[in-house]
Each structure stands twice: as structure tokens, then as C-alpha cells.
Protein backbone atom coordinates (compact mmCIF):
# COMPACT_ATOMS: atom_id res chain seq x y z
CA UNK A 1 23.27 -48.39 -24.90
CA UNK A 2 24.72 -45.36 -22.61
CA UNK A 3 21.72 -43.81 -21.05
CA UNK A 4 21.83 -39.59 -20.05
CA UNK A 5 21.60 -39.31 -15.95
CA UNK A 6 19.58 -36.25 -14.95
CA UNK A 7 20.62 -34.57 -11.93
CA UNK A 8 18.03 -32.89 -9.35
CA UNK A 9 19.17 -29.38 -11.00
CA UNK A 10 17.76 -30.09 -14.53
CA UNK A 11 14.92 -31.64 -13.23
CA UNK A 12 13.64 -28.84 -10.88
CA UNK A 13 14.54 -26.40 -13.93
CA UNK A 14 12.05 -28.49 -16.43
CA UNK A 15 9.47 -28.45 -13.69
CA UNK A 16 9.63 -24.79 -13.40
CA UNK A 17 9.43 -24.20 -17.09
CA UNK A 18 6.29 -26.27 -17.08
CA UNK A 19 4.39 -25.28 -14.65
CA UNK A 20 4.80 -21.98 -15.53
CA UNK A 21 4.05 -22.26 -19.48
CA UNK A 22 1.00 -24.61 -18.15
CA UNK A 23 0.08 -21.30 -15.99
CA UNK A 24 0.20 -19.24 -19.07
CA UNK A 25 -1.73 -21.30 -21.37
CA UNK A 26 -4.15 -21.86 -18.46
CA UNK A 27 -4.70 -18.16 -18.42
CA UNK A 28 -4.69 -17.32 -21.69
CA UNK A 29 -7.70 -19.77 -22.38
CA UNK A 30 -9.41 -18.42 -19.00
CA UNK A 31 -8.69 -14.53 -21.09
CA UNK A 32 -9.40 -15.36 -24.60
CA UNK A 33 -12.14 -17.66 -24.41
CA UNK A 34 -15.58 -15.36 -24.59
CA UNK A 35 -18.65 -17.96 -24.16
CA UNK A 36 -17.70 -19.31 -20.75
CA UNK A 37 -20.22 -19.95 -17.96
CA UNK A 38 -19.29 -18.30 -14.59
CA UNK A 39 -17.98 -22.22 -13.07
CA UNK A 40 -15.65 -22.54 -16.04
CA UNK A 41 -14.02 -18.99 -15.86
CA UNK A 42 -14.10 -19.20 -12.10
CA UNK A 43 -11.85 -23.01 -12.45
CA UNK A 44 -9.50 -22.31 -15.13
CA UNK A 45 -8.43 -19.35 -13.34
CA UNK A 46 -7.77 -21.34 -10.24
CA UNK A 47 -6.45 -23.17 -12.42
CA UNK A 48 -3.77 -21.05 -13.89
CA UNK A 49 -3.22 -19.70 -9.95
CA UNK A 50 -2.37 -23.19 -9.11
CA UNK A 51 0.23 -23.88 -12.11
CA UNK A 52 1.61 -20.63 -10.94
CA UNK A 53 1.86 -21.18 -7.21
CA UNK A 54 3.26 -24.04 -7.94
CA UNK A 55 5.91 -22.93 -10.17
CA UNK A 56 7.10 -19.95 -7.89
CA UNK A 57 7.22 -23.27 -5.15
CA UNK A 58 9.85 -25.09 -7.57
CA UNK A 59 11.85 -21.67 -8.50
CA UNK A 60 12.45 -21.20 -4.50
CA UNK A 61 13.29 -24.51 -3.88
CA UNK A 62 15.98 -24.20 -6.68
CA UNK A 63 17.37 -21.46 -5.88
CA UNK A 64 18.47 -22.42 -2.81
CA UNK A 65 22.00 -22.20 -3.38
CA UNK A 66 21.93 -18.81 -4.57
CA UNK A 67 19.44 -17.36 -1.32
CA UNK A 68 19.62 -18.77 1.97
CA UNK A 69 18.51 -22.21 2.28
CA UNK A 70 15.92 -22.23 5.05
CA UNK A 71 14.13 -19.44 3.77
CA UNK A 72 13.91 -20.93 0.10
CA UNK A 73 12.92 -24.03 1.26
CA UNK A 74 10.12 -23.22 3.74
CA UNK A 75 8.15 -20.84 1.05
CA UNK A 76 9.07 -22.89 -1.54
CA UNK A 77 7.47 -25.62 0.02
CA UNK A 78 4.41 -23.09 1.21
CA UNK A 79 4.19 -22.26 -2.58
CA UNK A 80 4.37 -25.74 -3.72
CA UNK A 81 1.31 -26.66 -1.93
CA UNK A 82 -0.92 -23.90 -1.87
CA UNK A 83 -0.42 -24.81 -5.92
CA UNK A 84 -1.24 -28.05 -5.09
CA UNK A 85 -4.14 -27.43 -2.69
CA UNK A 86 -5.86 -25.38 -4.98
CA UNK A 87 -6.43 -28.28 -7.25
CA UNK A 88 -9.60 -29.60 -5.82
CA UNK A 89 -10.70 -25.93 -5.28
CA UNK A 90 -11.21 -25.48 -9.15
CA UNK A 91 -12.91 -29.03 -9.46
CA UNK A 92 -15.33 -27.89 -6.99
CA UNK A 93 -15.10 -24.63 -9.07
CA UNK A 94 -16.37 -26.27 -11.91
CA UNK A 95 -18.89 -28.83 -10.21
CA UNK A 96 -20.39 -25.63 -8.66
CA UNK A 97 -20.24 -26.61 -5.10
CA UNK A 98 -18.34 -24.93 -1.79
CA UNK A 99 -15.39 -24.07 -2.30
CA UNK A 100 -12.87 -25.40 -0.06
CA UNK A 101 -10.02 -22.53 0.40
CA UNK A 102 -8.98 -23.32 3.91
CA UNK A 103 -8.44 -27.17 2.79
CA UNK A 104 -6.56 -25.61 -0.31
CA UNK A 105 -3.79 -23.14 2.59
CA UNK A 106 -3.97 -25.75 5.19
CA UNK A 107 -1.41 -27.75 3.44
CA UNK A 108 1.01 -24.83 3.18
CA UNK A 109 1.14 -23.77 7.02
């Protein structure tokens, strides 16, 4: 059996496309959706921030051959994880509690 080898290229390029139809979805629900307490519209839009972040993170760090390097790299990465900081920001969103936005940048600095 001759397995298909992926190279770093494709996979950054499905990553992208995910995170940013994830984003969408994520925002169309938070827009759509009418009977929503305040927590629940408050999360999913973090929510759909986060996807997003997180896919303008990936697109950098892609296109790094195309812009220079450093500079792709360095907000990529500063994209990448205020996305992923902003993760526990909707769960505490949601569970109505503090949340914590300076945990959420502190990654990306």
C-alpha cells in the first residue's frame, strides 16, 4: 500500500481553511441565534475571535516565503496565540466568571 506524504505547505493551508470556516460558523451561530443569554453570546463570539486570530496566525506563518520571514513569523506567532489564549477567556465567558484577557495576550508578547 503506497501511502500520500503531506508536506508542511498543505498542511498549514488545511489549517488555515479551518480555522477560518470554524470562525465563520462560530459567528454566524453567535449572529443568527436570537434566544441567547448574555454568557453565551459573550463566548461564542470569543469564540469566533479566537478561530480567527488563529487563522490570520497560520496565513502569516505561511506566507513566509512570499513576505519577509522574520516579520511573518513573529506576528504569525503573536496571532497564533492570542487565538489560542483566548480559549479559556470564552470558557470563563460562559461560566460567568472574570475574565482573564491579560492571561489570554500574555502568551503573544
Amino acid at each position: 500500500m503506497h501511502l500520500m506524504s503531506l508536506d508542511a505547505a498543505t498542511l498549514i493551508i488545511a489549517i488555515t481553511i479551518v480555522e477560518w470556516v470554524a470562525a465563520l460558523l462560530i459567528f454566524l451561530v453567535w449572529r443568527v441565534t436570537p434566544h441567547q443569554t448574555e454568557s453565551n453570546r459573550d463566548s461564542i463570539f470569543i469564540w469566533a475571535l479566537a478561530f480567527a486570530f488563529a487563522g490570520v496566525g497560520s496565513l502569516s506563518i505561511s506566507l513566509r516565503q512570499t513576505f519577509p520571514e522574520d516579520l511573518c513569523i513573529i506576528f504569525g506567532n503573536a496571532f497564533l496565540f492570542l487565538g489560542l489564549g483566548l480559549g479559556p477567556v470564552a470558557v470563563a465567558a460562559l461560566w460567568k466568571q472574570k475574565r482573564p484577557y491579560r492571561l489570554a495576550v500574555l502568551p503573544s508578547i
